[in-house]
PDB file of N, CA and C in Angstrom:
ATOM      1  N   UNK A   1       0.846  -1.172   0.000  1.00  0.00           N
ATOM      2  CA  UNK A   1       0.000   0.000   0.000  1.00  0.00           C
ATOM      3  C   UNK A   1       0.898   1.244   0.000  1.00  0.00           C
ATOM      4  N   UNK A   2       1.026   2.111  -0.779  1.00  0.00           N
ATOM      5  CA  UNK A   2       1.268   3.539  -1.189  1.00  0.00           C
ATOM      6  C   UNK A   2       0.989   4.680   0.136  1.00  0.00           C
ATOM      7  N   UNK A   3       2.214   5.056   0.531  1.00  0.00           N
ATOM      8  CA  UNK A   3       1.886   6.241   1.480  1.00  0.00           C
ATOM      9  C   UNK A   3       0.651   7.309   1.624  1.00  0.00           C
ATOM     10  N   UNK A   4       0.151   7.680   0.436  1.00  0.00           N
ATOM     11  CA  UNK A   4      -0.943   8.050   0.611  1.00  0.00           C
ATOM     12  C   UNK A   4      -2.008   7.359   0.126  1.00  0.00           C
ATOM     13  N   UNK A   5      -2.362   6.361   0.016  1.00  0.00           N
ATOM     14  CA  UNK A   5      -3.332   5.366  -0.004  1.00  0.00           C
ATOM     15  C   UNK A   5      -3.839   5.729   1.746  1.00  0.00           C
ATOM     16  N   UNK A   6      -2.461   4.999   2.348  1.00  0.00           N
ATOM     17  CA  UNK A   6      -2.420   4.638   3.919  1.00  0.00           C
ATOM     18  C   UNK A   6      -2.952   6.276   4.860  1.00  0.00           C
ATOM     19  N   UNK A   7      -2.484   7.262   4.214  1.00  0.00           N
ATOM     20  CA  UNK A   7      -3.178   8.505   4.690  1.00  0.00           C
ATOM     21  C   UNK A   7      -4.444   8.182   4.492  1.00  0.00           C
ATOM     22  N   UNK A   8      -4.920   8.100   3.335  1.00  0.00           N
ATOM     23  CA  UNK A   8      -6.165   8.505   3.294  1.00  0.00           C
ATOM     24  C   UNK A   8      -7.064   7.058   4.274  1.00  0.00           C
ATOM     25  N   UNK A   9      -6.552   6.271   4.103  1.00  0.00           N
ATOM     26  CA  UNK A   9      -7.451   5.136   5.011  1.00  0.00           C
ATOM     27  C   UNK A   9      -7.269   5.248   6.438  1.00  0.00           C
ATOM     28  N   UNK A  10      -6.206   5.707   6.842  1.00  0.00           N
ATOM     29  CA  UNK A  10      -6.060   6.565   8.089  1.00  0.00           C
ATOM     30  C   UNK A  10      -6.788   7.231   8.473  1.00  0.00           C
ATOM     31  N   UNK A  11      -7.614   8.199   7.475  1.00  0.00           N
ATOM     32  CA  UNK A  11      -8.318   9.571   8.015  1.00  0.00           C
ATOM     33  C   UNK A  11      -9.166   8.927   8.077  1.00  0.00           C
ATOM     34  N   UNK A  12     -10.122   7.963   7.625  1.00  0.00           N
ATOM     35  CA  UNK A  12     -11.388   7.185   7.647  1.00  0.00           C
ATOM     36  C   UNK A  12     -11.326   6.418   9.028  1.00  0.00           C
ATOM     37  N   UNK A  13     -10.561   5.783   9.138  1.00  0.00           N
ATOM     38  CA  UNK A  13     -10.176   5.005  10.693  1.00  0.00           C
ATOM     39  C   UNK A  13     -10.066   6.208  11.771  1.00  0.00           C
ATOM     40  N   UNK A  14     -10.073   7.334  11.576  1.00  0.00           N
ATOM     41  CA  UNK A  14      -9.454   8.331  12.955  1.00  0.00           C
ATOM     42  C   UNK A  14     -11.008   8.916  13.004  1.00  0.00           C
ATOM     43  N   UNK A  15     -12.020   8.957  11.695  1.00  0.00           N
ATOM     44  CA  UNK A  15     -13.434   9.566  11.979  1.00  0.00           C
ATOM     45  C   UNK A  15     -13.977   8.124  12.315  1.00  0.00           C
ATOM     46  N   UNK A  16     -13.534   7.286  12.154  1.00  0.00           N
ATOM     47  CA  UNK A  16     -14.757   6.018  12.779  1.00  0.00           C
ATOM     48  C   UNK A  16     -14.285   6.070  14.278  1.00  0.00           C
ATOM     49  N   UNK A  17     -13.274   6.031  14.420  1.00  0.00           N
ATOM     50  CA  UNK A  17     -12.863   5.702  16.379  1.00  0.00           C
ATOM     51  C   UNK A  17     -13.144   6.925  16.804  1.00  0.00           C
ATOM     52  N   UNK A  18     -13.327   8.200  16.234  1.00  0.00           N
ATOM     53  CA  UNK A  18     -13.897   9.497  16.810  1.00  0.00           C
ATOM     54  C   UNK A  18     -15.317   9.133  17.200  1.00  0.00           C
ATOM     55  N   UNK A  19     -16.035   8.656  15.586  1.00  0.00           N
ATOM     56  CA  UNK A  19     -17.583   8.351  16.013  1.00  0.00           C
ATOM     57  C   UNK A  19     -17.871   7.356  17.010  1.00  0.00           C
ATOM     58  N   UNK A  20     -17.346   5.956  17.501  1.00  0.00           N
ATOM     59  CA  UNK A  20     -17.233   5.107  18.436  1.00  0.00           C
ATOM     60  C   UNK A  20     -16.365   5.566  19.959  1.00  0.00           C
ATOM     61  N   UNK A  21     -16.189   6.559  19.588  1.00  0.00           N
ATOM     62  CA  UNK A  21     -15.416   7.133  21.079  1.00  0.00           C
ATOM     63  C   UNK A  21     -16.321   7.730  22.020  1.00  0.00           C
ATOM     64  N   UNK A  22     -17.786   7.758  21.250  1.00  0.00           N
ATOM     65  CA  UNK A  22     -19.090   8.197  22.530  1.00  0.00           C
ATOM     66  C   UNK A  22     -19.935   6.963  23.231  1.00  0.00           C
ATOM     67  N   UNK A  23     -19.811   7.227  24.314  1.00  0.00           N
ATOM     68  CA  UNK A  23     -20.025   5.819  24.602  1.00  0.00           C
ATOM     69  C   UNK A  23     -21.946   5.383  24.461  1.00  0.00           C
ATOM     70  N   UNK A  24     -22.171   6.593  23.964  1.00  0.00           N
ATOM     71  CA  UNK A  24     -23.744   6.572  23.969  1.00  0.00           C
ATOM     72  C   UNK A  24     -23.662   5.578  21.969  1.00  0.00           C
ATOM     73  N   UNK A  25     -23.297   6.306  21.236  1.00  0.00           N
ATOM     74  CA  UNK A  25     -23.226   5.843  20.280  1.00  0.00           C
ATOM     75  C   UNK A  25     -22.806   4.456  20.037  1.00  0.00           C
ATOM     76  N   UNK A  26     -21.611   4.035  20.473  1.00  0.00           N
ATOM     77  CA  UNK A  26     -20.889   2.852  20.825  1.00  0.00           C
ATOM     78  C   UNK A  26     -22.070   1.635  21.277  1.00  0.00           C
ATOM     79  N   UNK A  27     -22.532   2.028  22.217  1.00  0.00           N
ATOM     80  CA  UNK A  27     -24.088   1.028  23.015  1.00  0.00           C
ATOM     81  C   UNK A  27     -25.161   1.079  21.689  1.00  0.00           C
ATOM     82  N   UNK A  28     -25.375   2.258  20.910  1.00  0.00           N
ATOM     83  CA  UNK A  28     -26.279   1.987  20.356  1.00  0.00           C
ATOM     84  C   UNK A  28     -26.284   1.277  19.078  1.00  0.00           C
ATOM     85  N   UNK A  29     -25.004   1.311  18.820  1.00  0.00           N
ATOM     86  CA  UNK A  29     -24.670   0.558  17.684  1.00  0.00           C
ATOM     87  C   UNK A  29     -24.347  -0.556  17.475  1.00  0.00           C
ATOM     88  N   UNK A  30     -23.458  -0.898  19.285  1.00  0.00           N
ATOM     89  CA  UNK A  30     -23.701  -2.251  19.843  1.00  0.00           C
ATOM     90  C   UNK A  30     -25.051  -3.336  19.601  1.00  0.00           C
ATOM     91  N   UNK A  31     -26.457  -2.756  19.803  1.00  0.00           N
ATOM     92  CA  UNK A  31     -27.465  -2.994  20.389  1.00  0.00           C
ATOM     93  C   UNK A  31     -28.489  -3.196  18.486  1.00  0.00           C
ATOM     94  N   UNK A  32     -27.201  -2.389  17.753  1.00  0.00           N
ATOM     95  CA  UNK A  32     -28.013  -2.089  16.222  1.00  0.00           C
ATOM     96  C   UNK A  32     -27.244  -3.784  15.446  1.00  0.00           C
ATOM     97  N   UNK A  33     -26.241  -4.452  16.227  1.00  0.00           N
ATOM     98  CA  UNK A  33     -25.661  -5.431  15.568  1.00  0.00           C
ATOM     99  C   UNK A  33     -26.360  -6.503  15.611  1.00  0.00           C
ATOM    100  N   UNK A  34     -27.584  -6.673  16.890  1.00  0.00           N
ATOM    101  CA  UNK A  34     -28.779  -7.451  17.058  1.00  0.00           C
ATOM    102  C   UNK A  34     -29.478  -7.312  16.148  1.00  0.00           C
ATOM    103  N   UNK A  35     -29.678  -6.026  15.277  1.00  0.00           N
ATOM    104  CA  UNK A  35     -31.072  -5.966  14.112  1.00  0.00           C
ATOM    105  C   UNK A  35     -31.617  -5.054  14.076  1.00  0.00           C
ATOM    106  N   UNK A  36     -32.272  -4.519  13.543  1.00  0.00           N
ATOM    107  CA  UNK A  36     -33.183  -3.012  13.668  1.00  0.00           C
ATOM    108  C   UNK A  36     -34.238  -2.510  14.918  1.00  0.00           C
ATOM    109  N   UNK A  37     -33.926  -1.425  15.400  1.00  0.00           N
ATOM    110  CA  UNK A  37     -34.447  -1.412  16.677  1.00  0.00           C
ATOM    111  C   UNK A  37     -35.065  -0.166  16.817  1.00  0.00           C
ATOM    112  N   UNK A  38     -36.262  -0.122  17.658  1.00  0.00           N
ATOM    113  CA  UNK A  38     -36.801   1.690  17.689  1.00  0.00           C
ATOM    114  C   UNK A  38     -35.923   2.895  18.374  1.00  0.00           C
ATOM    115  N   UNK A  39     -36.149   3.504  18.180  1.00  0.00           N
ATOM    116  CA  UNK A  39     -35.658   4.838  19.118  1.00  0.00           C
ATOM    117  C   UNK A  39     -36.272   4.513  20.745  1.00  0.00           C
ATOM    118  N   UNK A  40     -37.443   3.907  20.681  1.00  0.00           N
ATOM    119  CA  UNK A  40     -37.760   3.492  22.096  1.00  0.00           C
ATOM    120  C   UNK A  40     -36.742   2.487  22.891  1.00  0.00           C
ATOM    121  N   UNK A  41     -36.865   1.537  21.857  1.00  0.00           N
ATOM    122  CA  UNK A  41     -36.088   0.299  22.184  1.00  0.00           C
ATOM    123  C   UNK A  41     -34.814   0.862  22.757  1.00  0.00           C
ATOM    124  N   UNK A  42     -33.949   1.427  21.915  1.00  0.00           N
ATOM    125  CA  UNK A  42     -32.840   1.819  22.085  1.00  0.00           C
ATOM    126  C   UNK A  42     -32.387   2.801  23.015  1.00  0.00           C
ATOM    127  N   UNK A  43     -33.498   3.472  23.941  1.00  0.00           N
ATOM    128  CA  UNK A  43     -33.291   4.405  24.613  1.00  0.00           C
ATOM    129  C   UNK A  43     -33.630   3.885  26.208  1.00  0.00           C
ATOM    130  N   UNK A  44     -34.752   2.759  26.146  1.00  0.00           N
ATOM    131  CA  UNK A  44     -34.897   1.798  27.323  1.00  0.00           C
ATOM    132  C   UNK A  44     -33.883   1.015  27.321  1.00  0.00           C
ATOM    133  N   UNK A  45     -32.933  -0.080  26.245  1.00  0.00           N
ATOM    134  CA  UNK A  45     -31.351  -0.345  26.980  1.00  0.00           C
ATOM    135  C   UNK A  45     -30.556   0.017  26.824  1.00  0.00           C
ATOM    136  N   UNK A  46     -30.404   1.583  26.565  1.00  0.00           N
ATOM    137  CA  UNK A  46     -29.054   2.321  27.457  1.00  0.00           C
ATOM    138  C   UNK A  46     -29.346   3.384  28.552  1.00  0.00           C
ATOM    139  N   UNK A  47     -30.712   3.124  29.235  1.00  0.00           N
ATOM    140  CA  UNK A  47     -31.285   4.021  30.002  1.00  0.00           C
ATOM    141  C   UNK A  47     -31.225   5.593  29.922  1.00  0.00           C
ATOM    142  N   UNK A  48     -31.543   6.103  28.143  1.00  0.00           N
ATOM    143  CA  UNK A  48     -31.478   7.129  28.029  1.00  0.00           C
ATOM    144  C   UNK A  48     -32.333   7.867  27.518  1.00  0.00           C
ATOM    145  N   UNK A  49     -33.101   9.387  27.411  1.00  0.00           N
ATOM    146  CA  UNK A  49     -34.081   9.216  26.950  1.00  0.00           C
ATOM    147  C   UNK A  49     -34.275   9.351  25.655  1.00  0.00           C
ATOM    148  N   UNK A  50     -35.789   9.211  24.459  1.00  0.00           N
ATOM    149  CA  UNK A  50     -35.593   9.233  23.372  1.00  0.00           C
ATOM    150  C   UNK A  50     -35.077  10.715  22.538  1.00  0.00           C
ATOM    151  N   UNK A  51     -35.301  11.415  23.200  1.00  0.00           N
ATOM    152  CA  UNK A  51     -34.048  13.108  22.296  1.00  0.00           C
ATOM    153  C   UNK A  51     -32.638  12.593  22.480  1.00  0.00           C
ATOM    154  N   UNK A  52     -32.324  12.358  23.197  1.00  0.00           N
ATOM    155  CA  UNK A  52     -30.742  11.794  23.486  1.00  0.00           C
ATOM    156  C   UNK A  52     -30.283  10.841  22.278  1.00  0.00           C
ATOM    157  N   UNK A  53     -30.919   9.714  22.703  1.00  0.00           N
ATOM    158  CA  UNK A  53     -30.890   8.422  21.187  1.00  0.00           C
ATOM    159  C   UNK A  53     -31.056   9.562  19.787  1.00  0.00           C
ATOM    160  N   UNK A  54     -32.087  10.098  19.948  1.00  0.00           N
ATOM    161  CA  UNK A  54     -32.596  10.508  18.338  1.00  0.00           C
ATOM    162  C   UNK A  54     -31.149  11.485  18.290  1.00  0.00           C
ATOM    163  N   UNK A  55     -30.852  12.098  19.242  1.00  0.00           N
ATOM    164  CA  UNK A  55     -29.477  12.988  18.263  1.00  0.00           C
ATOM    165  C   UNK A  55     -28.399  12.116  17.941  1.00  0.00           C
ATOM    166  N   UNK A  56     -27.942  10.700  18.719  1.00  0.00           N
ATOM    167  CA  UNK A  56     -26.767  10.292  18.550  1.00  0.00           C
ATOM    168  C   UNK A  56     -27.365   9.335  16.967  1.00  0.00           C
ATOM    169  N   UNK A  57     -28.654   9.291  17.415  1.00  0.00           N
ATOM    170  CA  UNK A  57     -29.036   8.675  15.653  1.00  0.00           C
ATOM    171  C   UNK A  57     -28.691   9.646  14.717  1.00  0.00           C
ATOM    172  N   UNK A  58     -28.881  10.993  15.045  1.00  0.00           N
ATOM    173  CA  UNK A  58     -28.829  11.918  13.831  1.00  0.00           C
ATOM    174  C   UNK A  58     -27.529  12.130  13.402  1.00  0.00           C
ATOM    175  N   UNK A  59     -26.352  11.993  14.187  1.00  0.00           N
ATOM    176  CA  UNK A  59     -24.940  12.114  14.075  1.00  0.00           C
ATOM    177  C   UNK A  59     -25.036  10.280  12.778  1.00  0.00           C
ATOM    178  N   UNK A  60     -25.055   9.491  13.489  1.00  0.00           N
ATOM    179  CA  UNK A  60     -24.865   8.169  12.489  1.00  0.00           C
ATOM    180  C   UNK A  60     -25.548   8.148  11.179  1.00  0.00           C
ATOM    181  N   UNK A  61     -26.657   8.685  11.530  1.00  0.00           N
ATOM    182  CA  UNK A  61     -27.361   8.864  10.104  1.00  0.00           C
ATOM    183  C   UNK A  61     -26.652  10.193   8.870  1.00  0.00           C
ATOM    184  N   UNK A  62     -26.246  11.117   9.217  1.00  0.00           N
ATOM    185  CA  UNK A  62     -25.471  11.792   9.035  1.00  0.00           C
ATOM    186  C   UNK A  62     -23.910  11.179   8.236  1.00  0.00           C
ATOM    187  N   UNK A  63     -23.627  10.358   8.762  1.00  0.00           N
ATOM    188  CA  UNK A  63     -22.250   9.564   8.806  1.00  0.00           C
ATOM    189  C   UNK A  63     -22.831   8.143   7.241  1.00  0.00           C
ATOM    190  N   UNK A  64     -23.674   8.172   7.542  1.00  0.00           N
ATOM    191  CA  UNK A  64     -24.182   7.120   6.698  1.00  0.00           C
ATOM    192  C   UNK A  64     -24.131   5.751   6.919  1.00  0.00           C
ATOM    193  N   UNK A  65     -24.232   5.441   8.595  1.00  0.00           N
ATOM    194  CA  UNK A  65     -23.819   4.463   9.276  1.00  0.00           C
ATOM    195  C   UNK A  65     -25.042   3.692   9.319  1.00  0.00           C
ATOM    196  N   UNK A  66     -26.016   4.023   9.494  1.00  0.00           N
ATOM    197  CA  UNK A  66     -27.415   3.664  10.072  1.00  0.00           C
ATOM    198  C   UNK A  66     -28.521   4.474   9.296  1.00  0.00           C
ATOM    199  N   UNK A  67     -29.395   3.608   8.853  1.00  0.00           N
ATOM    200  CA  UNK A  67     -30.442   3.871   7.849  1.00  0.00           C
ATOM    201  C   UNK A  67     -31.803   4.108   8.782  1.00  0.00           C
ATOM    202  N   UNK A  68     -32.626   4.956   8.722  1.00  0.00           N
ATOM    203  CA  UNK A  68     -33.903   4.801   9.182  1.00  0.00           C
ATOM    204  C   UNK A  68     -35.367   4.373   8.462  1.00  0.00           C
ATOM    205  N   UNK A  69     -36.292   3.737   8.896  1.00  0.00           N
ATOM    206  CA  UNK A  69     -37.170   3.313   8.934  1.00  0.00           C
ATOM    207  C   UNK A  69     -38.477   3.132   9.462  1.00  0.00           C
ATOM    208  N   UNK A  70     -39.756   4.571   9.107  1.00  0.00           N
ATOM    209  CA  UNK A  70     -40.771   4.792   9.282  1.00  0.00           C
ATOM    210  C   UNK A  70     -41.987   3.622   9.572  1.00  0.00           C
ATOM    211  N   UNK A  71     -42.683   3.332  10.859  1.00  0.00           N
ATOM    212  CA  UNK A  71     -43.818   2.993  10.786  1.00  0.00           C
ATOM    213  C   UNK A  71     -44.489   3.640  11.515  1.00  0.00           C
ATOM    214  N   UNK A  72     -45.752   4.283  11.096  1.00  0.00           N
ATOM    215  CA  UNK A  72     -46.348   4.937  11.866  1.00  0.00           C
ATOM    216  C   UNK A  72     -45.600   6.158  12.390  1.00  0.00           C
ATOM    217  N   UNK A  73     -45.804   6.200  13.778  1.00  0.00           N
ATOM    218  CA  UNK A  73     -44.775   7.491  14.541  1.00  0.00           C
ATOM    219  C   UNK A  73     -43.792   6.934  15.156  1.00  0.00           C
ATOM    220  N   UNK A  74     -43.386   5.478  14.545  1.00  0.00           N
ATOM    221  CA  UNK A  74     -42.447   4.468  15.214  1.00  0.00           C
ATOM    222  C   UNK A  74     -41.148   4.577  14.019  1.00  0.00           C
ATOM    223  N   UNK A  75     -39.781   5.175  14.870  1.00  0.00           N
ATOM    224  CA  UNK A  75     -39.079   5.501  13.686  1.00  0.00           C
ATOM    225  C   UNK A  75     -37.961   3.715  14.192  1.00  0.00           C
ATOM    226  N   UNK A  76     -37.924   3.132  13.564  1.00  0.00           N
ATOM    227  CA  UNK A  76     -36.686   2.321  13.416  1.00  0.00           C
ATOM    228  C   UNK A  76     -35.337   2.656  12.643  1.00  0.00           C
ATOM    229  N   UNK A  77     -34.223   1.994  13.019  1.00  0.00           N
ATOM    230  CA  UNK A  77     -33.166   2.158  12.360  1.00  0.00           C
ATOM    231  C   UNK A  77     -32.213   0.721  12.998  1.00  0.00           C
ATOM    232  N   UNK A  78     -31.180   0.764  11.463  1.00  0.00           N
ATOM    233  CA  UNK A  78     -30.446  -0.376  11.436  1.00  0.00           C
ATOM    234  C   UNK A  78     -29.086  -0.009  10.557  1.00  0.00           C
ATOM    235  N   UNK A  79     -28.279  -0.678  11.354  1.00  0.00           N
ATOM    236  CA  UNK A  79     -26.904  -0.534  10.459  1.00  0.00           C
ATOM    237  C   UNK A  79     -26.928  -0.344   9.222  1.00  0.00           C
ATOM    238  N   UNK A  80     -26.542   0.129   8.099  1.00  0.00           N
ATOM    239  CA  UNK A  80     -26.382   0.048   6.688  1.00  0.00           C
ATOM    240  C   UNK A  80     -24.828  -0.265   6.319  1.00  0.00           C
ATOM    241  N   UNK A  81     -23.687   0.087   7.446  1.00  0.00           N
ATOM    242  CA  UNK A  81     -22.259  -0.208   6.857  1.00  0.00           C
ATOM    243  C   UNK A  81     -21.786  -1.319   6.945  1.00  0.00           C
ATOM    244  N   UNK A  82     -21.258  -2.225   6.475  1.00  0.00           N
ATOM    245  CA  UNK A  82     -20.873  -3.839   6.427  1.00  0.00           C
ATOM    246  C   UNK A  82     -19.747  -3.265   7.142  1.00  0.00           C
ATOM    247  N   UNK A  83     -18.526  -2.372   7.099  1.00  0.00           N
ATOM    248  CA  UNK A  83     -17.691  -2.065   7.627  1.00  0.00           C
ATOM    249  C   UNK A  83     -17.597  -1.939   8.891  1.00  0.00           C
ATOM    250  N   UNK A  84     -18.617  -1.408   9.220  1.00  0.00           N
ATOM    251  CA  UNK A  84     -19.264  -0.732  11.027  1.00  0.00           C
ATOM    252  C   UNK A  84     -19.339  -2.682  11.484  1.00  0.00           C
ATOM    253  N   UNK A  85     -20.565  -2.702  10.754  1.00  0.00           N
ATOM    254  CA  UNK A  85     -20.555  -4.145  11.169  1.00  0.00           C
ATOM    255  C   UNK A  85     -20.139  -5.290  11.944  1.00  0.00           C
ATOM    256  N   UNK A  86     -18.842  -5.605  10.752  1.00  0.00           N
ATOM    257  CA  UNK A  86     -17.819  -6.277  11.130  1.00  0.00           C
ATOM    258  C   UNK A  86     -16.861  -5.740  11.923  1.00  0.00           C
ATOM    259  N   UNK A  87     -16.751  -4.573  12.206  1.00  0.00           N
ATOM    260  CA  UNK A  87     -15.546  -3.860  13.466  1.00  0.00           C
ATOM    261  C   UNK A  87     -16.274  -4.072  14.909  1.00  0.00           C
ATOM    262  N   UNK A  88     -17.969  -3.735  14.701  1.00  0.00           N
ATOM    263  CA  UNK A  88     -18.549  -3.802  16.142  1.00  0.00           C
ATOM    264  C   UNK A  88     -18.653  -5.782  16.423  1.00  0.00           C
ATOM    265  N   UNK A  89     -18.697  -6.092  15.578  1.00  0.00           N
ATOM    266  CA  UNK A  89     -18.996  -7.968  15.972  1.00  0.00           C
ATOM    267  C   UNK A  89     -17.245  -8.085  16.282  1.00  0.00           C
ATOM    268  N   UNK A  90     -16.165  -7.240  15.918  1.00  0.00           N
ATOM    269  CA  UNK A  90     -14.841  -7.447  16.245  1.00  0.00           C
ATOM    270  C   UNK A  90     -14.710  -7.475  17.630  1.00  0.00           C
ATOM    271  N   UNK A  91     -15.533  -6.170  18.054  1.00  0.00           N
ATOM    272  CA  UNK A  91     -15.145  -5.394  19.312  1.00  0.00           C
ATOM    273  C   UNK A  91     -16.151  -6.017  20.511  1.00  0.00           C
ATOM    274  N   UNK A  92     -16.971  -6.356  20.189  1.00  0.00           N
ATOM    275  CA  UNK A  92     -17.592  -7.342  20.978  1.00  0.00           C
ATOM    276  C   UNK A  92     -16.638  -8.750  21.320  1.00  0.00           C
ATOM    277  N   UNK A  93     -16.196  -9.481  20.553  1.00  0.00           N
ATOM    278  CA  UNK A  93     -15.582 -10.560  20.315  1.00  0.00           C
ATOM    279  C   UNK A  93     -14.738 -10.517  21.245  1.00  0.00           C
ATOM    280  N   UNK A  94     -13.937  -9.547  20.900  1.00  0.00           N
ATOM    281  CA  UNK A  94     -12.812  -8.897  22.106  1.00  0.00           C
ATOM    282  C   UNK A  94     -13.409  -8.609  23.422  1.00  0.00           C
ATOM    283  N   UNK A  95     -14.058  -7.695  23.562  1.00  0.00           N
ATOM    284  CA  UNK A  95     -14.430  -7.078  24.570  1.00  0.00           C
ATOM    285  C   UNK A  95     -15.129  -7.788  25.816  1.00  0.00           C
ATOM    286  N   UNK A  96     -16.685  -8.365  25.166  1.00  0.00           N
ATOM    287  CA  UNK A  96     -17.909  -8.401  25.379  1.00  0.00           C
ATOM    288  C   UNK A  96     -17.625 -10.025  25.696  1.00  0.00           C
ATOM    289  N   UNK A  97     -17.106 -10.672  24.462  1.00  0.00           N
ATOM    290  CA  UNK A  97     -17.244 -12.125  24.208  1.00  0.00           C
ATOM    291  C   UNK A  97     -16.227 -13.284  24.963  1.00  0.00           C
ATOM    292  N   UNK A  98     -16.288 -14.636  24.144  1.00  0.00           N
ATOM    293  CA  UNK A  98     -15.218 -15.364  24.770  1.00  0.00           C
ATOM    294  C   UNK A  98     -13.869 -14.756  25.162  1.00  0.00           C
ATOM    295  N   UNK A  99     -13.397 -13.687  24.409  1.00  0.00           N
ATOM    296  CA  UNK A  99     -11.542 -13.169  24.398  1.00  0.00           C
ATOM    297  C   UNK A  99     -12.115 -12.470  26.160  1.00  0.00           C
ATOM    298  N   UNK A 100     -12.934 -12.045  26.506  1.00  0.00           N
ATOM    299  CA  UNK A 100     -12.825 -11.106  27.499  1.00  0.00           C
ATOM    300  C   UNK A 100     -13.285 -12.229  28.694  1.00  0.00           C
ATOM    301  N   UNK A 101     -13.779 -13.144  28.506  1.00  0.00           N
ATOM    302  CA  UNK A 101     -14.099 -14.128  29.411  1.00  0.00           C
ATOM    303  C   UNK A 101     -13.081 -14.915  30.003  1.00  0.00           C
ATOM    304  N   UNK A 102     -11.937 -14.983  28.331  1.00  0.00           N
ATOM    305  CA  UNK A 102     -10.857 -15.835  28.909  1.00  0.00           C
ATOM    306  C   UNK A 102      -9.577 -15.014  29.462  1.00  0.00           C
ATOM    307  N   UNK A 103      -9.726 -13.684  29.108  1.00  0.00           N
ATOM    308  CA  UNK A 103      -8.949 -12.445  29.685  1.00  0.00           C
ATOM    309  C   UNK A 103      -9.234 -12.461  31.463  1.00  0.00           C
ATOM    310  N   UNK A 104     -10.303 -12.580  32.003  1.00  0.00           N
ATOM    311  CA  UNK A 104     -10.673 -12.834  32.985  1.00  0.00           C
ATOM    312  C   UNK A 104     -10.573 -13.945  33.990  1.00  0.00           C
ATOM    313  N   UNK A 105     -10.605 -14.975  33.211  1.00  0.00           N
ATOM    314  CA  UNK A 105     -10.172 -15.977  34.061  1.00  0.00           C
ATOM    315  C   UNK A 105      -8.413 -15.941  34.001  1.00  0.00           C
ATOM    316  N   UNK A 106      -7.452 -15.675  33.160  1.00  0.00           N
ATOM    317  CA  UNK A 106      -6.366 -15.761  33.240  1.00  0.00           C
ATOM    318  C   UNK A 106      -5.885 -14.531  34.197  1.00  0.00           C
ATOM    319  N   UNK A 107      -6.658 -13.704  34.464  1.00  0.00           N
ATOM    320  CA  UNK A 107      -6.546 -13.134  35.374  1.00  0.00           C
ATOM    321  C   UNK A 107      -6.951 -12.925  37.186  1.00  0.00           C
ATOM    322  N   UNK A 108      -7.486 -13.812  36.864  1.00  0.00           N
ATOM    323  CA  UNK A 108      -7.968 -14.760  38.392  1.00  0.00           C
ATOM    324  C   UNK A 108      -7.170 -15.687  38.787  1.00  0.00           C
ATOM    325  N   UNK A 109      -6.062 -16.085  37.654  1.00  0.00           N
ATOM    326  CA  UNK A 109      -5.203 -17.042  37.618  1.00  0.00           C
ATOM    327  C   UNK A 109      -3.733 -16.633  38.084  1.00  0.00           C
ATOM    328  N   UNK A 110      -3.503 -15.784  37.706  1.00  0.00           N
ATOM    329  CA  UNK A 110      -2.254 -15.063  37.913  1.00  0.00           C
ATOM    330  C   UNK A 110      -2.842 -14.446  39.364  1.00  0.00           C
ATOM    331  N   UNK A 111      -3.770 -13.920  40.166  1.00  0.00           N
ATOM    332  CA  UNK A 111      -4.168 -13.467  41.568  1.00  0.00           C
ATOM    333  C   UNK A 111      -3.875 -14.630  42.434  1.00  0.00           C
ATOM    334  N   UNK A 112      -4.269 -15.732  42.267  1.00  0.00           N
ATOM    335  CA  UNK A 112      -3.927 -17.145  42.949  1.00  0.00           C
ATOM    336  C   UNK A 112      -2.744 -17.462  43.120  1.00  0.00           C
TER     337      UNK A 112
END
């Protein structure tokens, strides 16, 4: 890869970990890797209320991260980036998943 190839994919990686650096956004996008979810939904599990959700939606939607979806006065929304995607099922994996389970016990291990 070409020095400025690597710039420019750089600057794309420094606005995605900017946009994932809120931890409100981060949960909701977490919560968007399950499937399409309301502004209700999404605001009862991160205990926040729905103006709060609807702006950090309006930042992603904005970004072109997350698509919305009208029923009624029921607005849904769902991932649209395969990219986002696969980084949040990464970061779970790590974080959330087996890697952090077994991070944990090897660390109960080394206390003993």
């Amino acid at each position: 890869m070409k020095i400025n190839e690597m710039n420019t994919a750089a600057d794309g990686v420094c606005e995605m970990m900017t946009l994932l650096s809120n931890k409100r956004r981060l949960m909701i996008l977490c919560l968007l890797t399950e499937g399409e979810k309301s502004v209700g939904e999404l605001a009862e599990a991160i205990g926040a209320r729905d103006t709060v959700v609807s702006q950090q939606l309006a930042v992603l939607r904005r970004e072109r991260i997350v698509k919305p979806r009208r029923d009624g006065q029921t607005m849904f929304y769902r991932i649209v980036r395969e990219d986002v995607g696969k980084l949040l099922d990464h970061l779970y994996e790590i974080y959330c998943g087996g890697a952090a389970i077994t991070k944990e016990i090897e660390n109960d291990s080394e206390k003993s």
